[in-house]
Structure formats: C-alpha cells, structure tokens
C-alpha atoms as a PDB file:
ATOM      1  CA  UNK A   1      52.731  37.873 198.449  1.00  0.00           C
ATOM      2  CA  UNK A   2      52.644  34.373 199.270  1.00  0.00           C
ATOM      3  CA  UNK A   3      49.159  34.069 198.340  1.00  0.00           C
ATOM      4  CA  UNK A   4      49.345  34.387 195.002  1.00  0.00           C
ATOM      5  CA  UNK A   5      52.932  32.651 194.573  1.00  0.00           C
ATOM      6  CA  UNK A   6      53.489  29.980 196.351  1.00  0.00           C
ATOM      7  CA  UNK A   7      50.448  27.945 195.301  1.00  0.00           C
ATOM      8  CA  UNK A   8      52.176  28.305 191.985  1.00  0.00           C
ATOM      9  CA  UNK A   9      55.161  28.025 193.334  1.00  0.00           C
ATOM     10  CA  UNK A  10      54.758  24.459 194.638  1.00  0.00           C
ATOM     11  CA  UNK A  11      52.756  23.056 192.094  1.00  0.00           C
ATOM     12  CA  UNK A  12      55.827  24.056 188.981  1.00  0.00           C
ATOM     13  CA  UNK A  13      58.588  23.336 191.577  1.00  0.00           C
ATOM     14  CA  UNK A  14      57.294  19.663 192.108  1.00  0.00           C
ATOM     15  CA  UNK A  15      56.639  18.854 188.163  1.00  0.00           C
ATOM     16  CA  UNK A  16      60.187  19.728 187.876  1.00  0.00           C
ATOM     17  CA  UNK A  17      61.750  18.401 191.049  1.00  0.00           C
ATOM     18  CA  UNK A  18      59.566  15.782 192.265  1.00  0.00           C
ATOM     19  CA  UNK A  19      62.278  14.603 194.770  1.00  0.00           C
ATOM     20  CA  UNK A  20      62.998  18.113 196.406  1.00  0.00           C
ATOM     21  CA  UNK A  21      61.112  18.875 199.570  1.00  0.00           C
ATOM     22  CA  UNK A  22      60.074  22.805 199.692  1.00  0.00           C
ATOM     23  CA  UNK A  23      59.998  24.229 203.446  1.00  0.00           C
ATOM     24  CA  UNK A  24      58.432  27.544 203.053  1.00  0.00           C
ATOM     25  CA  UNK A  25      57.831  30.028 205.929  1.00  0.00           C
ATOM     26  CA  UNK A  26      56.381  32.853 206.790  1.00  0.00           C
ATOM     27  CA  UNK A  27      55.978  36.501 208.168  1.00  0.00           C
ATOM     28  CA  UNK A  28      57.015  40.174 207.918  1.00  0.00           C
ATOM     29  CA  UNK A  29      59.931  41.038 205.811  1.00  0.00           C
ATOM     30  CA  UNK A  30      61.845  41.971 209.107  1.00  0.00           C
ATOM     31  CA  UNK A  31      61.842  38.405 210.657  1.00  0.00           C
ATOM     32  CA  UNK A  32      62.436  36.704 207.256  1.00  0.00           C
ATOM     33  CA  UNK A  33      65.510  38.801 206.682  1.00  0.00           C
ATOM     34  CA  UNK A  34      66.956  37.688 210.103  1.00  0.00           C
ATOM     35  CA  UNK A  35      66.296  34.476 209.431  1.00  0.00           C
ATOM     36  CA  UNK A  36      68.370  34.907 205.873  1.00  0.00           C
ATOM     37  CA  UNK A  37      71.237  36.601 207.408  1.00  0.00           C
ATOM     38  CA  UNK A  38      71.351  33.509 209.959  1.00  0.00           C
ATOM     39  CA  UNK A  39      71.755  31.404 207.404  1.00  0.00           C
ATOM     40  CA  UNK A  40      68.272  29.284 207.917  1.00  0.00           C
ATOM     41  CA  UNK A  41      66.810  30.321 204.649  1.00  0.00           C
ATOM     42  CA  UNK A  42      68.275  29.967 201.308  1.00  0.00           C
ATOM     43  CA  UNK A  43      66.305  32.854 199.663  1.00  0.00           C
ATOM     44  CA  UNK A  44      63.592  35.255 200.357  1.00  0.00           C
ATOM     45  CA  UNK A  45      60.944  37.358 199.080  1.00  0.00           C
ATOM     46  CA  UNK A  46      60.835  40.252 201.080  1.00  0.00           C
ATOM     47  CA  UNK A  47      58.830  43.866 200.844  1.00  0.00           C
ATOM     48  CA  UNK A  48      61.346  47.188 200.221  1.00  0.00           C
ATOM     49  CA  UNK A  49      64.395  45.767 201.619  1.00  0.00           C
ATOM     50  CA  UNK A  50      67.084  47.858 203.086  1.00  0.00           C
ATOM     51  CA  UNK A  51      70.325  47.033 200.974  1.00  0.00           C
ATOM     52  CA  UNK A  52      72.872  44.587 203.064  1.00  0.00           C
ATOM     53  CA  UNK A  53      76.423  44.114 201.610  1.00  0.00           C
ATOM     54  CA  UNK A  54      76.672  40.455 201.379  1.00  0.00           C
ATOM     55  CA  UNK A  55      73.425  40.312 199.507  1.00  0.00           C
ATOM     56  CA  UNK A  56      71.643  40.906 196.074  1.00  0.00           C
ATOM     57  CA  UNK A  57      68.129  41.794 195.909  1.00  0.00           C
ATOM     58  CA  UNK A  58      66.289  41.665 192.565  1.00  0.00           C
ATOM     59  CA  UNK A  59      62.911  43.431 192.049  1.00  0.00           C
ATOM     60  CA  UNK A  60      59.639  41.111 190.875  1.00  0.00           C
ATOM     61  CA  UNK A  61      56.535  43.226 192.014  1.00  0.00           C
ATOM     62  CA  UNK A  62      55.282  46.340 192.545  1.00  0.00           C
ATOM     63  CA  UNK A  63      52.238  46.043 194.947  1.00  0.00           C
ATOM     64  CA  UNK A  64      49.899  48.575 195.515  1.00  0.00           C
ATOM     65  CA  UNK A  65      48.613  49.530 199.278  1.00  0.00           C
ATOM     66  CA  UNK A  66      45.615  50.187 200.844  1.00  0.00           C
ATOM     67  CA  UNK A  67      44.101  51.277 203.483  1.00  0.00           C
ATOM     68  CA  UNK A  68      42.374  48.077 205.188  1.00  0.00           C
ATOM     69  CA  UNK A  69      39.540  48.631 207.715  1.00  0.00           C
ATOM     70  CA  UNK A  70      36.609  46.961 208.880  1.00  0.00           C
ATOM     71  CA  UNK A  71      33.237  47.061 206.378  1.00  0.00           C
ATOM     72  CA  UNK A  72      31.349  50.296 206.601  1.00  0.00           C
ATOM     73  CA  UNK A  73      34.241  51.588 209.096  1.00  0.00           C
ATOM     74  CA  UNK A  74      36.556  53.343 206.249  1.00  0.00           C
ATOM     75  CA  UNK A  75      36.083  57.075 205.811  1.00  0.00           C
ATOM     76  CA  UNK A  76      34.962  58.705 202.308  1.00  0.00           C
ATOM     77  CA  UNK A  77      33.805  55.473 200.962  1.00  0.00           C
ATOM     78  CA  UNK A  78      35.915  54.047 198.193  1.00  0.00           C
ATOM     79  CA  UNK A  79      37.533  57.371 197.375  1.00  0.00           C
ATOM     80  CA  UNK A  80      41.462  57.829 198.407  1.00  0.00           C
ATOM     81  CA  UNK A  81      42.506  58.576 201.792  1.00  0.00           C
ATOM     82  CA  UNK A  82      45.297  61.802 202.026  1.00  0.00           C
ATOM     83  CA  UNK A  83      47.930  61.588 204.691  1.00  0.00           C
ATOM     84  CA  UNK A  84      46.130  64.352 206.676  1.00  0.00           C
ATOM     85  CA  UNK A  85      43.195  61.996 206.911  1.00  0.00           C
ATOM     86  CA  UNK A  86      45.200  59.038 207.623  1.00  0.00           C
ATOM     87  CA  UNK A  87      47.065  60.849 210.421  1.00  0.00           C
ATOM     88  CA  UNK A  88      43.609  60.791 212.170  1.00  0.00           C
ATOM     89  CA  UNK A  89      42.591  57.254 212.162  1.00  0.00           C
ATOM     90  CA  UNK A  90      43.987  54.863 214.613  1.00  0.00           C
ATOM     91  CA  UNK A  91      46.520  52.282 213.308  1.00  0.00           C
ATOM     92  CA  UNK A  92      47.420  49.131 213.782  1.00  0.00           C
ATOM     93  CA  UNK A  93      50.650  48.212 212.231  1.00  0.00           C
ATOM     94  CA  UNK A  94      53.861  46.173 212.626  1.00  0.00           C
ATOM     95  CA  UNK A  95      56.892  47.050 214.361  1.00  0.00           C
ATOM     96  CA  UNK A  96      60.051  48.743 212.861  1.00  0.00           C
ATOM     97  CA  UNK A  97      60.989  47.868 210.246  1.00  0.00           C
ATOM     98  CA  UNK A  98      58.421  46.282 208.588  1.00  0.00           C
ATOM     99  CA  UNK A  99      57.904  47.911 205.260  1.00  0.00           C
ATOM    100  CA  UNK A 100      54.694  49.358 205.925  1.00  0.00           C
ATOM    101  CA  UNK A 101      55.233  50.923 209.364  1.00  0.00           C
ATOM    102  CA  UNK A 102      58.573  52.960 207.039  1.00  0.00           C
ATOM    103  CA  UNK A 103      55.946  53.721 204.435  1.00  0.00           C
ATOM    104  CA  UNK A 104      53.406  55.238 207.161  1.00  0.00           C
ATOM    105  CA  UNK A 105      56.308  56.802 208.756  1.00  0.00           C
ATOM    106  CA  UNK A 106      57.982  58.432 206.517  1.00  0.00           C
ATOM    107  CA  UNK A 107      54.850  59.808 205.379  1.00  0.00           C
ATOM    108  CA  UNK A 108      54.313  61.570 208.486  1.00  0.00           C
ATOM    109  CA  UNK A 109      57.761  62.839 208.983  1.00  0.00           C
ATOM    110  CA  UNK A 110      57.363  64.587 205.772  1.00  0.00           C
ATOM    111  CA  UNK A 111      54.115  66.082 206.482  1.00  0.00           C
ATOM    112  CA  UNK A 112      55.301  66.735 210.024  1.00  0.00           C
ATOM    113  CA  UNK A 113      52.255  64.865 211.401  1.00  0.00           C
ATOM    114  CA  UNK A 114      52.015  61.995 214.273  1.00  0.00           C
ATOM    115  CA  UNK A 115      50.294  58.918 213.126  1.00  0.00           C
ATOM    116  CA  UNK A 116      48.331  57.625 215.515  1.00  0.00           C
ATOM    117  CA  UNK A 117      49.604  53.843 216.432  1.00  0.00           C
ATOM    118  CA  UNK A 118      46.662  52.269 217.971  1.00  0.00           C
ATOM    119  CA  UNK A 119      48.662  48.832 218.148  1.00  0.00           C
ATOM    120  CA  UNK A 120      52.268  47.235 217.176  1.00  0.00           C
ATOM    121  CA  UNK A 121      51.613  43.560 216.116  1.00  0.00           C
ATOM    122  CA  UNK A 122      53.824  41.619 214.522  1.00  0.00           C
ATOM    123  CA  UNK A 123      51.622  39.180 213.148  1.00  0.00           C
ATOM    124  CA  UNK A 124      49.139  38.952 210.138  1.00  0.00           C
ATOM    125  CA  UNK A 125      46.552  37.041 211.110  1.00  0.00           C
ATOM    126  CA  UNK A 126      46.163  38.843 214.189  1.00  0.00           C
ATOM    127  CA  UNK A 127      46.291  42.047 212.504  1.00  0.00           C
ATOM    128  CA  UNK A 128      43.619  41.063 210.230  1.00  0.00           C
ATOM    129  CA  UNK A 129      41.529  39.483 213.514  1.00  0.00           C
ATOM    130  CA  UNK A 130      41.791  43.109 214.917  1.00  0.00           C
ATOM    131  CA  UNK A 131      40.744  44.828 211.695  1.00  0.00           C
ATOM    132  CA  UNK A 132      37.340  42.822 211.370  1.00  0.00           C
ATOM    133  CA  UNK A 133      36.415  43.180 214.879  1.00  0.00           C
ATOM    134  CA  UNK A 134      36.683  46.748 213.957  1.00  0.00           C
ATOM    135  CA  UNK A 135      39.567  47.927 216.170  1.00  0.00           C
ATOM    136  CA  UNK A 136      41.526  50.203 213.680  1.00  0.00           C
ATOM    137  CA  UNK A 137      42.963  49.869 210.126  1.00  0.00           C
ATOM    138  CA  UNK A 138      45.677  48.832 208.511  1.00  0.00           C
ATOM    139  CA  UNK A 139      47.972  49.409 205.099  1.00  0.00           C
ATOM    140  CA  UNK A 140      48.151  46.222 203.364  1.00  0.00           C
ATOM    141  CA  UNK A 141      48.768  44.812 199.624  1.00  0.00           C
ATOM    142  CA  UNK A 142      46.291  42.859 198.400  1.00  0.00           C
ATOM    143  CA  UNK A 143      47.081  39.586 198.823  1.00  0.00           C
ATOM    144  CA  UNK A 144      46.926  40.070 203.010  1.00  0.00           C
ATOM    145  CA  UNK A 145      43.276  40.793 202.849  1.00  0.00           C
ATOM    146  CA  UNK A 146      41.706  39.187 199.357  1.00  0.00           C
ATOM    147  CA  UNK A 147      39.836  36.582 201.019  1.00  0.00           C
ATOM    148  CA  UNK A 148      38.449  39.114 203.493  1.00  0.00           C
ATOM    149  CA  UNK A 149      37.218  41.502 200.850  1.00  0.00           C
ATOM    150  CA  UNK A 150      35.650  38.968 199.108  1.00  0.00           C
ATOM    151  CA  UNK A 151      33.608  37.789 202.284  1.00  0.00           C
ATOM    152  CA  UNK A 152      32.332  41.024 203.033  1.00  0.00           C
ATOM    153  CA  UNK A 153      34.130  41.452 206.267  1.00  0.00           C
ATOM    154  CA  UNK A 154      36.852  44.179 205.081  1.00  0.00           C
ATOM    155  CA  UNK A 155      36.894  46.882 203.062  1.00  0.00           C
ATOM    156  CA  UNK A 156      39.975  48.525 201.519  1.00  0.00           C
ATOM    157  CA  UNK A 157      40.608  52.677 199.696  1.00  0.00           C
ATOM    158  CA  UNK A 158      43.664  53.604 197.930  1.00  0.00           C
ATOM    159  CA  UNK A 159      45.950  55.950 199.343  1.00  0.00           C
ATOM    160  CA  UNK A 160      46.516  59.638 197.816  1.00  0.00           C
ATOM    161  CA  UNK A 161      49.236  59.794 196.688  1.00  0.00           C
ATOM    162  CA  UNK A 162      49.112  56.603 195.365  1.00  0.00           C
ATOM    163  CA  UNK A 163      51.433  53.851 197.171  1.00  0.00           C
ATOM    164  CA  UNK A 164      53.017  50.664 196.411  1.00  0.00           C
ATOM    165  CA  UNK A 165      55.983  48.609 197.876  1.00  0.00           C
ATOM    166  CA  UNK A 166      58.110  46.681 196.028  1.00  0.00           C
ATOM    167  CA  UNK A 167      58.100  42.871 196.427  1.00  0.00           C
ATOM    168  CA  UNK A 168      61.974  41.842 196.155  1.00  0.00           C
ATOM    169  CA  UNK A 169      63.898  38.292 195.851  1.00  0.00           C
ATOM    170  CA  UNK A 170      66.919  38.745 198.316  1.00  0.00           C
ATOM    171  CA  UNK A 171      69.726  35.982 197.565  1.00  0.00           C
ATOM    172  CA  UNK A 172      73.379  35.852 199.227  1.00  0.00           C
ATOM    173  CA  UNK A 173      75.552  37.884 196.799  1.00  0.00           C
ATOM    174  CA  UNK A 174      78.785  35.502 197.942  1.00  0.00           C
ATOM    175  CA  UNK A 175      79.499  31.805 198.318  1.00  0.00           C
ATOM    176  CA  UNK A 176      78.060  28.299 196.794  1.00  0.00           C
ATOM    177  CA  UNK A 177      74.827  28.307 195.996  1.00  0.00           C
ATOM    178  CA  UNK A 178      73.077  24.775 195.085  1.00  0.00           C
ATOM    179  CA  UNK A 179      71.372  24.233 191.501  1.00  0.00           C
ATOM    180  CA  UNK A 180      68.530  23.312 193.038  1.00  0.00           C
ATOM    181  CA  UNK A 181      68.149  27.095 195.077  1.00  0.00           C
ATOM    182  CA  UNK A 182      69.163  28.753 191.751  1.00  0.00           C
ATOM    183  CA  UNK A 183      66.358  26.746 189.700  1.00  0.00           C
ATOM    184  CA  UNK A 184      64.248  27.946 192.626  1.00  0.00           C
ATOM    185  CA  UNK A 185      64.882  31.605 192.359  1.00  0.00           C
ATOM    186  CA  UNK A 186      64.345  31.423 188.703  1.00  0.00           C
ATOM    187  CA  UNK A 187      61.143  29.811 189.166  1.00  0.00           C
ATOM    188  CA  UNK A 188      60.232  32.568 191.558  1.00  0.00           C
ATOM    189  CA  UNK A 189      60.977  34.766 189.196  1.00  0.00           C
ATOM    190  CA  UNK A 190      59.412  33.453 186.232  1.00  0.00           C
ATOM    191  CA  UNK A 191      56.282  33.020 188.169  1.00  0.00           C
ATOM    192  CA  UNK A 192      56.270  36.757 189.506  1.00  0.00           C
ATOM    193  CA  UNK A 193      56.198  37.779 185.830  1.00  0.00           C
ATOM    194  CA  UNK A 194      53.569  35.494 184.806  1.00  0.00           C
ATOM    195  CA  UNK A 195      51.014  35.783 187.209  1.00  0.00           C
ATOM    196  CA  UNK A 196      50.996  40.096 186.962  1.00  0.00           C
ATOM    197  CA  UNK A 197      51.362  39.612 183.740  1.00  0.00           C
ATOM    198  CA  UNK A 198      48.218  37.659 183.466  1.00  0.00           C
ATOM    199  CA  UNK A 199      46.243  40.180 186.740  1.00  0.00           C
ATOM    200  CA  UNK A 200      46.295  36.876 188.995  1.00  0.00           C
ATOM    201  CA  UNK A 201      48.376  38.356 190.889  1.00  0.00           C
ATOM    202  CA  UNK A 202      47.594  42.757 191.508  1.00  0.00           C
ATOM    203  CA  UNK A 203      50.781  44.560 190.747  1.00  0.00           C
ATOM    204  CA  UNK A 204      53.240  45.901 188.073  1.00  0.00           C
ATOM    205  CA  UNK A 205      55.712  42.879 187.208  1.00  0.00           C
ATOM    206  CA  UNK A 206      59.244  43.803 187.751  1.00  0.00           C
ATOM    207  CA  UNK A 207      61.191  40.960 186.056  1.00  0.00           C
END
C-alpha cells in the first residue's frame, strides 16, 4: 500500500508541516501491529486487522488480490484461478498472521483442501526475488508487484471467487494523541480517498 501512498503522503505532509520529520517503516501487517502495540509507532496502515480492545481501526481501501507468479509460469493464462487449482500450485507466503496466509487459509479450510506452502518468508522483497526466479507464486495486491508487471518479469490472474483485503488505519482508541499524528491520520485518509478515487491507486476507496 505504501507504494501508492506514501509518495503522496510525504510530499502533502511536508507543504503543510515543513518542520515535522516523517519516519515511516515498513513490512507485513503482523510486525507493524507489534510494533503499534509497543508503543514505537503512532499509527498504522495495516491489511484485515484482527480487532484489539485498546484500538480503533478505520477502513480506507479495498484491494484486490492476485495470484503473482513468474511470466509464462501462471496456469490458464489471464483467466481466474479457483481454489481447487490454487490448492495445487506451490506457495510461497508469509507466516501467520499475515493477512494473506488467513485469506489462503481459510480458503482451504473451507474447501477442506491443503495448500501447498512451498516457503514461509516474511519479507517482500524476498518474496518477490523468489517469484521471478520462478520458485512458486504468491497472492499479492497490486502495489507489491506493479513495477514487476510492468517490466515483464511477473505476471498476475485474479482469483475465483474474486478476493480483496481491506487496507485499514489502526490508531490507539485511548490516551493523548498529538495534533500533529491526528493531522497525519487525516491526511492518510484524505489521500486514500483521492488516489482510488482518481484509479492511481487499484481499489474501492473506503473513506
């Protein structure tokens, strides 16, 4: 998601606050949550997150996902993959809880198939690494594999059914929270609407 916000992000923050100095990081939802519950992030933008009492988590985007493989490597072309099919092809995928490993999942527990888990890596760029060299496939939104599509080197199919996670701005419910965070999060907000509502960013605004 980062892709396609925080460009934005940094460029409207700074015209507004020139003196404030943005640290962004990032990862999989999983590892940015921790890092919010630990207090070492003010806010977050995490993928499906599990409600937490203690903290309030307000939709922006609905992202669609794909199946991500390696050019010419994706079964049926650019028509949908079905679960059955999916089951088949080796995986490589985050760990618990990550958003998409649920997704895949709970998929399979419903269909009462195994997936077959290839590889658990917990980070992107490696995960993309392994999916051009052609060692499995992945379920990704868009933004984690744009650049890659348009190069040539990956190649991404919808899912049937259809399937999307939604994008969500998680903010401690309790306690003081600076003007400066709060102009933030409405920032991020405004933003998310913006840039779906304009297709710079793929996805069903929220806000």
């Amino acid at each position: 998601a980062g892709t396609y916000l925080v460009p934005s992000l940094a460029e409207r923050f700074a015209a507004s606050y020139p003196n404030v100095f943005l640290k962004v990081v990032g990862g999989y939802s999983g590892y940015i949550h921790e890092w919010l519950v630990r207090g070492q992030v003010d806010l977050a933008c995490l993928h499906d997150p599990l409600p937490q009492r203690g903290f309030d988590a307000a939709p922006l985007v609905q992202e669609p996902v794909f199946l991500v493989g390696k050019s010419g490597t994706l079964p049926r072309g650019r028509r949908p993959v079905g679960i059955a099919e999916l089951a088949r092809l080796p995986m490589i995928l985050p760990s618990r809880p990550n958003a998409s490993r649920r997704l895949l999942d709970g998929w399979m527990a419903e269909q009462r198939l195994t997936p077959n888990l290839r590889m658990e890596v917990d980070d992107p760029l490696i995960i993309r690494a392994l999916l051009r060299a052609g060692r499995g496939f992945s379920l990704l939104s868009r933004g984690a594999f744009d650049a890659d599509l348009h190069d040539g080197r990956l190649q991404a199919v919808p899912l049937r059914p259809a399937a999307s996670w939604r994008l969500a701005l998680v903010v401690p419910a309790h306690g003081p929270r600076s003007p400066i965070v709060t102009a933030l999060a409405d920032t991020i907000a405004a933003l998310a609407r913006e840039l779906t509502g304009s297709g710079a960013w793929p996805g069903r605004g929220l806000v």
